[in-house]
Protein backbone atom coordinates (compact mmCIF):
# COMPACT_ATOMS: atom_id res chain seq x y z
CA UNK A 1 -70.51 -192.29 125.22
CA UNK A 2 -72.45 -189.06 124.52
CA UNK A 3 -73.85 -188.18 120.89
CA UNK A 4 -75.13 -184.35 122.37
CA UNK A 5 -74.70 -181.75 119.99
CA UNK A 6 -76.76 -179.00 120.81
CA UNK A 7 -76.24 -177.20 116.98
CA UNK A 8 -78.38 -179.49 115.97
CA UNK A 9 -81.33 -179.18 117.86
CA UNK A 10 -81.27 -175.65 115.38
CA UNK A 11 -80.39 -177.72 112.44
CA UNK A 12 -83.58 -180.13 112.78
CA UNK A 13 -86.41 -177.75 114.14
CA UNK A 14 -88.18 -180.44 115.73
CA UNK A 15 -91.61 -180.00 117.45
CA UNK A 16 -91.83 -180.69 120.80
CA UNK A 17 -95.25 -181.95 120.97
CA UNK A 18 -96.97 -182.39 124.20
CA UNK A 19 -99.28 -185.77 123.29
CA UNK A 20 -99.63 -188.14 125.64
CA UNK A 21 -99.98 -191.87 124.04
CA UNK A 22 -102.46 -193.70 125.54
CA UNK A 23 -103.62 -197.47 124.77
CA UNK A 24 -107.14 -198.18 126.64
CA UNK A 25 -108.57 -201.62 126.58
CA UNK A 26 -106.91 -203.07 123.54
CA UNK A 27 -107.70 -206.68 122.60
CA UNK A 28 -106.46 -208.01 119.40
CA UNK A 29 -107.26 -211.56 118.20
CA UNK A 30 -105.45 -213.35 115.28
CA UNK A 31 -107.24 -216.60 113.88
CA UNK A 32 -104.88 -219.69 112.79
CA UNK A 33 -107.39 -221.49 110.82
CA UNK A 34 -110.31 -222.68 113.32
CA UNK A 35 -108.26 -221.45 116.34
CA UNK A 36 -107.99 -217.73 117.97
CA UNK A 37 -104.81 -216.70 119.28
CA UNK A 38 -105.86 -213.76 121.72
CA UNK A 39 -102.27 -211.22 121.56
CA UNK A 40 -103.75 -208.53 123.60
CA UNK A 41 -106.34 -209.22 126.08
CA UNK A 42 -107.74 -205.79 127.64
CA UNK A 43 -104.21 -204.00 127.73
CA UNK A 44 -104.38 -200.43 129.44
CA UNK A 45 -101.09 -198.91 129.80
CA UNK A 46 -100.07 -195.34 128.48
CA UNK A 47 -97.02 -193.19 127.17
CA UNK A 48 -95.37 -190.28 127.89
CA UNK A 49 -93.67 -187.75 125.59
CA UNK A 50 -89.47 -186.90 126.66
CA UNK A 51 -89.50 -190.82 128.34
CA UNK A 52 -88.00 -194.09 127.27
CA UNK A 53 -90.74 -197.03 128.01
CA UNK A 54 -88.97 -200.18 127.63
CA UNK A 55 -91.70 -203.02 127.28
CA UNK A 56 -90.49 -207.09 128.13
CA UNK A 57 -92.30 -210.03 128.46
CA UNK A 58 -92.18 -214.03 127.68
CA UNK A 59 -92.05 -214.63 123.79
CA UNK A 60 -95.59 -214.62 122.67
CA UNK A 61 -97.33 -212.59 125.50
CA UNK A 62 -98.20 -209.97 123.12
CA UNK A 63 -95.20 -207.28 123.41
CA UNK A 64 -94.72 -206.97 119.58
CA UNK A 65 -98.30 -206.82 118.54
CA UNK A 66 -98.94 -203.67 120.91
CA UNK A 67 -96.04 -202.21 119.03
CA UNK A 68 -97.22 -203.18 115.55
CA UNK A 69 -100.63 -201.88 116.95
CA UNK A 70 -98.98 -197.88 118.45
CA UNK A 71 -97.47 -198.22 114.97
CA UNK A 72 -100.45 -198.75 112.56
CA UNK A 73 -99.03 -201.80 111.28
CA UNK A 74 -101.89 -203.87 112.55
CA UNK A 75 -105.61 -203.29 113.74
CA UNK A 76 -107.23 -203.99 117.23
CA UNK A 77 -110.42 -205.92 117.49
CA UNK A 78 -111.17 -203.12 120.26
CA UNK A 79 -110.30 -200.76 122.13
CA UNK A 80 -108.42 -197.53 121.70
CA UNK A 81 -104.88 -196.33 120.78
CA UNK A 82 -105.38 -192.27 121.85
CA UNK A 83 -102.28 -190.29 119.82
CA UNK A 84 -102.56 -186.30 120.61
CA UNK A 85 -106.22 -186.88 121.36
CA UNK A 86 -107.09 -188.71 118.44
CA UNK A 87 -107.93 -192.83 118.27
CA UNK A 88 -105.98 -193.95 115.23
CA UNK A 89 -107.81 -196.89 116.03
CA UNK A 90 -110.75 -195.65 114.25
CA UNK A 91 -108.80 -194.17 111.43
CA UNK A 92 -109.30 -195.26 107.67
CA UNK A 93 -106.36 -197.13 106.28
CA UNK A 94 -105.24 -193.69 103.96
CA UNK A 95 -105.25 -191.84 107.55
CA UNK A 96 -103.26 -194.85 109.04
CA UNK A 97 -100.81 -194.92 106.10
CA UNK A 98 -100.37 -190.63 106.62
CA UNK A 99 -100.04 -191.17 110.11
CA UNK A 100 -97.34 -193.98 109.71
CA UNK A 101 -95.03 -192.21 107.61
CA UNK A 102 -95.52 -188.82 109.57
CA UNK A 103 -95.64 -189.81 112.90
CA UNK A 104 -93.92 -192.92 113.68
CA UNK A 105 -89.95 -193.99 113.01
CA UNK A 106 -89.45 -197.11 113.01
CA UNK A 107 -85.78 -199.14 114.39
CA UNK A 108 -85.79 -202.65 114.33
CA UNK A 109 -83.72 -205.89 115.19
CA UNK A 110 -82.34 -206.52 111.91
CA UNK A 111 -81.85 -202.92 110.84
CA UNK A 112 -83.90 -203.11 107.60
CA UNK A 113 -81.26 -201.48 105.62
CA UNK A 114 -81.17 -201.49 101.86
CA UNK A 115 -77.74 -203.03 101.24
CA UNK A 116 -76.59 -201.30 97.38
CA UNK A 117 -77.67 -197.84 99.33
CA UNK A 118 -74.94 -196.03 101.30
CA UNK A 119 -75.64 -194.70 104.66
CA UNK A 120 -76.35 -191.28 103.58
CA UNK A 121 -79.16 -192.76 101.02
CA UNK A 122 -81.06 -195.09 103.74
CA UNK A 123 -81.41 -192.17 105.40
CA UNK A 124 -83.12 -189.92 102.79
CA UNK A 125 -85.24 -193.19 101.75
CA UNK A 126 -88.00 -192.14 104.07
CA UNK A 127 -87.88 -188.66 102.92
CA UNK A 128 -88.03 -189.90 99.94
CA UNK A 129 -91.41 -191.99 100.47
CA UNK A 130 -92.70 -188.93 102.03
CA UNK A 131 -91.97 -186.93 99.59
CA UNK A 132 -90.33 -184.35 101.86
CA UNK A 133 -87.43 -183.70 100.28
CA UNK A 134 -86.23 -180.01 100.54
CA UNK A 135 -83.26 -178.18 99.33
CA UNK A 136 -82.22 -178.17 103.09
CA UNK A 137 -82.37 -181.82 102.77
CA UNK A 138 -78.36 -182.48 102.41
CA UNK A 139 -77.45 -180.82 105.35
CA UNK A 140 -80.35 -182.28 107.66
CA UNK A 141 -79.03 -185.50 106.86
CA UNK A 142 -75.59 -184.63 107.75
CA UNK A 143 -76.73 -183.62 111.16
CA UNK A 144 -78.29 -186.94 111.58
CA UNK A 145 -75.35 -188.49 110.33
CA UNK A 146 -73.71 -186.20 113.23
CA UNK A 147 -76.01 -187.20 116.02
CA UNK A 148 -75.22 -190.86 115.34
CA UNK A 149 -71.55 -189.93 115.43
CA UNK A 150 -71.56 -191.29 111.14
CA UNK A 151 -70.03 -188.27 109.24
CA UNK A 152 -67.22 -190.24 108.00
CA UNK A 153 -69.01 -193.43 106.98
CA UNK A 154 -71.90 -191.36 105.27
CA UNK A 155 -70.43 -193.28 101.63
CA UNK A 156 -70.20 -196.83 103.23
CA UNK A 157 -72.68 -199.16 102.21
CA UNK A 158 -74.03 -201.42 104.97
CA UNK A 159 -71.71 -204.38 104.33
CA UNK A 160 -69.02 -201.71 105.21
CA UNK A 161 -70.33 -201.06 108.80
CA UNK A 162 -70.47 -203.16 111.98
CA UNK A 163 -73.42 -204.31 113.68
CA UNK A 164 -73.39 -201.38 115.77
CA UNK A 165 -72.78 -198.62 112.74
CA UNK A 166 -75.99 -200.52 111.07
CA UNK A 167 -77.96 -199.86 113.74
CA UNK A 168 -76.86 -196.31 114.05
CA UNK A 169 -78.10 -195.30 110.78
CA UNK A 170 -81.15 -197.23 111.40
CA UNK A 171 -81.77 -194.86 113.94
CA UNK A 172 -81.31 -192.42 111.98
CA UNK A 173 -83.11 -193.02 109.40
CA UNK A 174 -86.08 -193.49 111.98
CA UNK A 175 -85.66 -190.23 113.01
CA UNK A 176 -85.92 -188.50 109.44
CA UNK A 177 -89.56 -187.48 109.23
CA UNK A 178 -89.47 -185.91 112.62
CA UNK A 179 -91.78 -188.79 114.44
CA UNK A 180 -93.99 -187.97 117.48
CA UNK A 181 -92.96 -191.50 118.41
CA UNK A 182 -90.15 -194.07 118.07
CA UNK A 183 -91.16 -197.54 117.80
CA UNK A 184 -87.94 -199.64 118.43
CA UNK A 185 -88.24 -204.00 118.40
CA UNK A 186 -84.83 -204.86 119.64
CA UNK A 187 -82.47 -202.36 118.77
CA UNK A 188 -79.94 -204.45 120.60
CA UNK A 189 -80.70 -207.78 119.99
CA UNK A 190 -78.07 -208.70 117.58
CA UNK A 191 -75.34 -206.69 119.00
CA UNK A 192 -72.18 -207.29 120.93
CA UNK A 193 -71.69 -206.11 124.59
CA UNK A 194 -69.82 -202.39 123.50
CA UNK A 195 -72.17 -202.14 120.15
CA UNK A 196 -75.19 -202.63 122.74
CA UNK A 197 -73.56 -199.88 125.25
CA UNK A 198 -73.16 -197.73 122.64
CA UNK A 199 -76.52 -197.99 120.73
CA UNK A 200 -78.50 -197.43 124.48
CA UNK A 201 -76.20 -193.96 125.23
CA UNK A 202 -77.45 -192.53 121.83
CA UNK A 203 -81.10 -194.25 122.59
CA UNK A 204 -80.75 -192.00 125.45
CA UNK A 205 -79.15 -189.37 124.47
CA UNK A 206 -81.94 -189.26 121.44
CA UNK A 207 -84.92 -188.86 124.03
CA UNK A 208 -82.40 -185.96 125.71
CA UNK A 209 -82.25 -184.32 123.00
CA UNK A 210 -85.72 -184.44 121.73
CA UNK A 211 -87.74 -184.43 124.71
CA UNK A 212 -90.70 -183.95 122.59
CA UNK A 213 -90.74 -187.49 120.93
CA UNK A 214 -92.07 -190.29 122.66
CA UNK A 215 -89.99 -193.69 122.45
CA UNK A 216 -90.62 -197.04 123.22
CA UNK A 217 -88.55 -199.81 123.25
CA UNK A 218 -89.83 -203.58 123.21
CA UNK A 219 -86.84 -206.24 124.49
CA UNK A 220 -86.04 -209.38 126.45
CA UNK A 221 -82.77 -207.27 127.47
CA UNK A 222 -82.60 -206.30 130.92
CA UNK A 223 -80.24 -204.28 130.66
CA UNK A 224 -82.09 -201.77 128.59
CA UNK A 225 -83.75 -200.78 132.04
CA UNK A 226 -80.83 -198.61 132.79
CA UNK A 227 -81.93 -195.59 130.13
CA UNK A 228 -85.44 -196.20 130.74
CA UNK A 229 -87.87 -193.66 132.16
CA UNK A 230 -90.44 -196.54 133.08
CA UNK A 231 -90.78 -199.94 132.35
CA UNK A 232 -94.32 -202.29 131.53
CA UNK A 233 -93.91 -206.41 131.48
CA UNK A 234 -96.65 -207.96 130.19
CA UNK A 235 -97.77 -211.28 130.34
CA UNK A 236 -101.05 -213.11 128.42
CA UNK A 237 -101.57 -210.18 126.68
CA UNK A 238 -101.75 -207.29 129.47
CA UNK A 239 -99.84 -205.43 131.61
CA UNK A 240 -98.76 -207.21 134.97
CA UNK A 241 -95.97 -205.45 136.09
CA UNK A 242 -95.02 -201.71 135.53
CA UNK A 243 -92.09 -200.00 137.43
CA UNK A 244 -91.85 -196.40 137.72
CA UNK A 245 -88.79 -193.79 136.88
CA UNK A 246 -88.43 -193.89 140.88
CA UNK A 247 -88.17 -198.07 141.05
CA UNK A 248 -86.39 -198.26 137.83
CA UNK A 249 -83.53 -195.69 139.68
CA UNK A 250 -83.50 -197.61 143.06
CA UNK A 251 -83.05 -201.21 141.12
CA UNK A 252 -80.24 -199.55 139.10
CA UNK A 253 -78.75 -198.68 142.31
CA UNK A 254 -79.11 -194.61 141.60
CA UNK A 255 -80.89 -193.13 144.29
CA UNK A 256 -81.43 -189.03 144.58
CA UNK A 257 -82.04 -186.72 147.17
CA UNK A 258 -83.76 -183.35 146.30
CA UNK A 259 -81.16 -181.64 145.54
CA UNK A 260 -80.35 -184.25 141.99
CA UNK A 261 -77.26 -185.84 144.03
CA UNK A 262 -76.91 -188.80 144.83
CA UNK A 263 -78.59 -189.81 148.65
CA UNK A 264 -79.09 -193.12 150.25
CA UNK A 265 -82.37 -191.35 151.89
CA UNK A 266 -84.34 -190.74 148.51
CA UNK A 267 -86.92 -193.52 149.05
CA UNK A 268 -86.55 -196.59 151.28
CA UNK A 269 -85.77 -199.54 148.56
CA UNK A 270 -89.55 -201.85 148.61
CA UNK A 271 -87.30 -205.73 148.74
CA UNK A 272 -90.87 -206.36 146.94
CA UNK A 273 -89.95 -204.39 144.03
CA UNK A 274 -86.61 -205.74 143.64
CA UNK A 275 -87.47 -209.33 143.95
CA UNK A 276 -90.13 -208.90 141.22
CA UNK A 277 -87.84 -207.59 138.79
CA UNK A 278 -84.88 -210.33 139.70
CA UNK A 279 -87.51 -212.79 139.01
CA UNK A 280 -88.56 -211.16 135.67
CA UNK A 281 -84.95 -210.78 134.65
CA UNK A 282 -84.30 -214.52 135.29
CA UNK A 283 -87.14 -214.85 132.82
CA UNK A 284 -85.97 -212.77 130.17
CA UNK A 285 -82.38 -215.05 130.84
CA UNK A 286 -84.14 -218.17 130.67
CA UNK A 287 -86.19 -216.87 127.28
CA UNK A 288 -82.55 -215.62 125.51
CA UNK A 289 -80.66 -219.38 126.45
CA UNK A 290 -83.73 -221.28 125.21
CA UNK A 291 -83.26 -218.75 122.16
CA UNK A 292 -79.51 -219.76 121.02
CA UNK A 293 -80.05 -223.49 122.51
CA UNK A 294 -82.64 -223.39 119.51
CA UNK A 295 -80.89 -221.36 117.41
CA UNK A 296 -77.55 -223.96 117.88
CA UNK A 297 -78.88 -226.96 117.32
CA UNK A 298 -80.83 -226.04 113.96
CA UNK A 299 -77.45 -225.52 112.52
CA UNK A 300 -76.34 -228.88 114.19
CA UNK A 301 -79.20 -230.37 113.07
CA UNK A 302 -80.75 -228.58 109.83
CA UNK A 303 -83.89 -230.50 108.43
């Protein structure tokens, strides 16, 4: 399923920036009373514009915190967070706040509508906040409403929509104040197997389309490695795996030659490679059963 519509890359006049996102040394440390919980220990990894970066790892290894970090949400100990040449990690909290709502859209797990606004309205809520609002406004949100293939729910209030529909105008909404980056924490986590499909074709098709924004996806889903550009796993609080756009298209069985076609010659397949990701896939498996196990037998069992 393909949301490309290339009117509206006239429609939106979005800047194709060139900024390369870079995170250098990062070490964040939350205190629990008397203890310190270190989320990020040292992470180094970096971010480039027109690529999906799809981030796993074990619950707890730090995953979410580097994205609440790229997204000014939370503050590093030390360490640097380099966006277009600039450390936002030294910014003041009015820079951080400007640089939130300008830079950065936001899609998470649970969608974060506002249920008594239609679809049309939780889009233009962060134009709203950003006081951006143009006469032009209308018809940019009916191109976004396009992109996410929406024009005929743009009236239906979120109890209206499916999972799937939710998530689409969550996306859209992220992508209302133009960000340099998209931030998303499970876009697929609470979706069924043809909502998922359909949400990671227009997660793809977004970056396609844009190939100035930068997006970054943090999961336990495997599968999300298919639209990827590159891929990071982290564990403790750094980076211990990272597979390139090259290993990411020999695991997902789509070798190239030179030419763009497909070849069986591209690149000799590293058995390494494959067996590291197998093993960090039956982790990410292992993570989601222990998930529902827990999730079942709270309902079994409230308290």
């Amino acid at each position: 399923m393909s949301y490309d519509n290339t009117t509206n890359r006239e429609t939106y006049k979005y800047t194709q920036s060139e900024g390369l996102l870079q995170i250098d040394d990062a070490i964040k440390i939350y205190k629990r009373g008397k203890i310190e919980v270190v989320a990020l220990r040292g992470l180094t990894c970096d971010f480039k514009a027109g690529e999906i970066t799809v981030i796993m790892g074990p619950s707890g290894c730090g995953k979410t915190t580097l994205l609440n970090m790229i997204g000014g949400l939370d503050r590093l100990n030390s360490g640097k967070i380099i966006v277009n040449g600039e450390d936002i990690a030294q910014y003041t909290d009015n820079q951080v706040e400007q640089y939130r709502r300008k830079k950065i859209g936001f899609v998470f797990q649970f969608m974060n509508l506002i249920p008594e606004l239609t679809a049309e309205e939780n889009i233009l809520l962060p134009l709203e906040l950003s006081k951006t609002l143009t006469p032009q406004t209308a018809q940019f949100v009916d191109s976004l409403l396009e992109i996410v293939g929406l024009t005929d729910r743009k009236t239906h209030r979120p109890d209206e929509l499916s999972g799937g529909e939710q998530q689409r105008v969550s996306i859209a909404a992220a992508l209302a104040n133009n960000p340099d980056i998209i931030l998303c924490d499970e876009p697929t986590g609470e979706l069924d197997t043809d909502s998922k499909r359909v949400i990671m074709a227009l997660l793809r098709s977004v970056i396609e389309q844009f190939p100035g924004k930068t997006m970054i996806i943090v999961s336990h889903d495997s599968e999300l490695k298919e639209i990827a550009d590159r891929m990071y796993y982290i564990r403790d609080g750094a980076i211990s795996h990272k597979f390139s756009k090259e290993d990411l298209r020999e695991l997902n069985g789509e070798t190239q030659g030179e030419d763009g076609l497909p070849s069986s010659t591209y690149r000799p397949i590293d058995s390494n490679r494959v067996k590291e990701m197998a093993l960090l896939e039956l982790r990410e498996v292992d993570h989601y059963v222990r998930d529902k196990i827990e999730k079942i037998e709270k309902k079994l069992h409230p308290v």
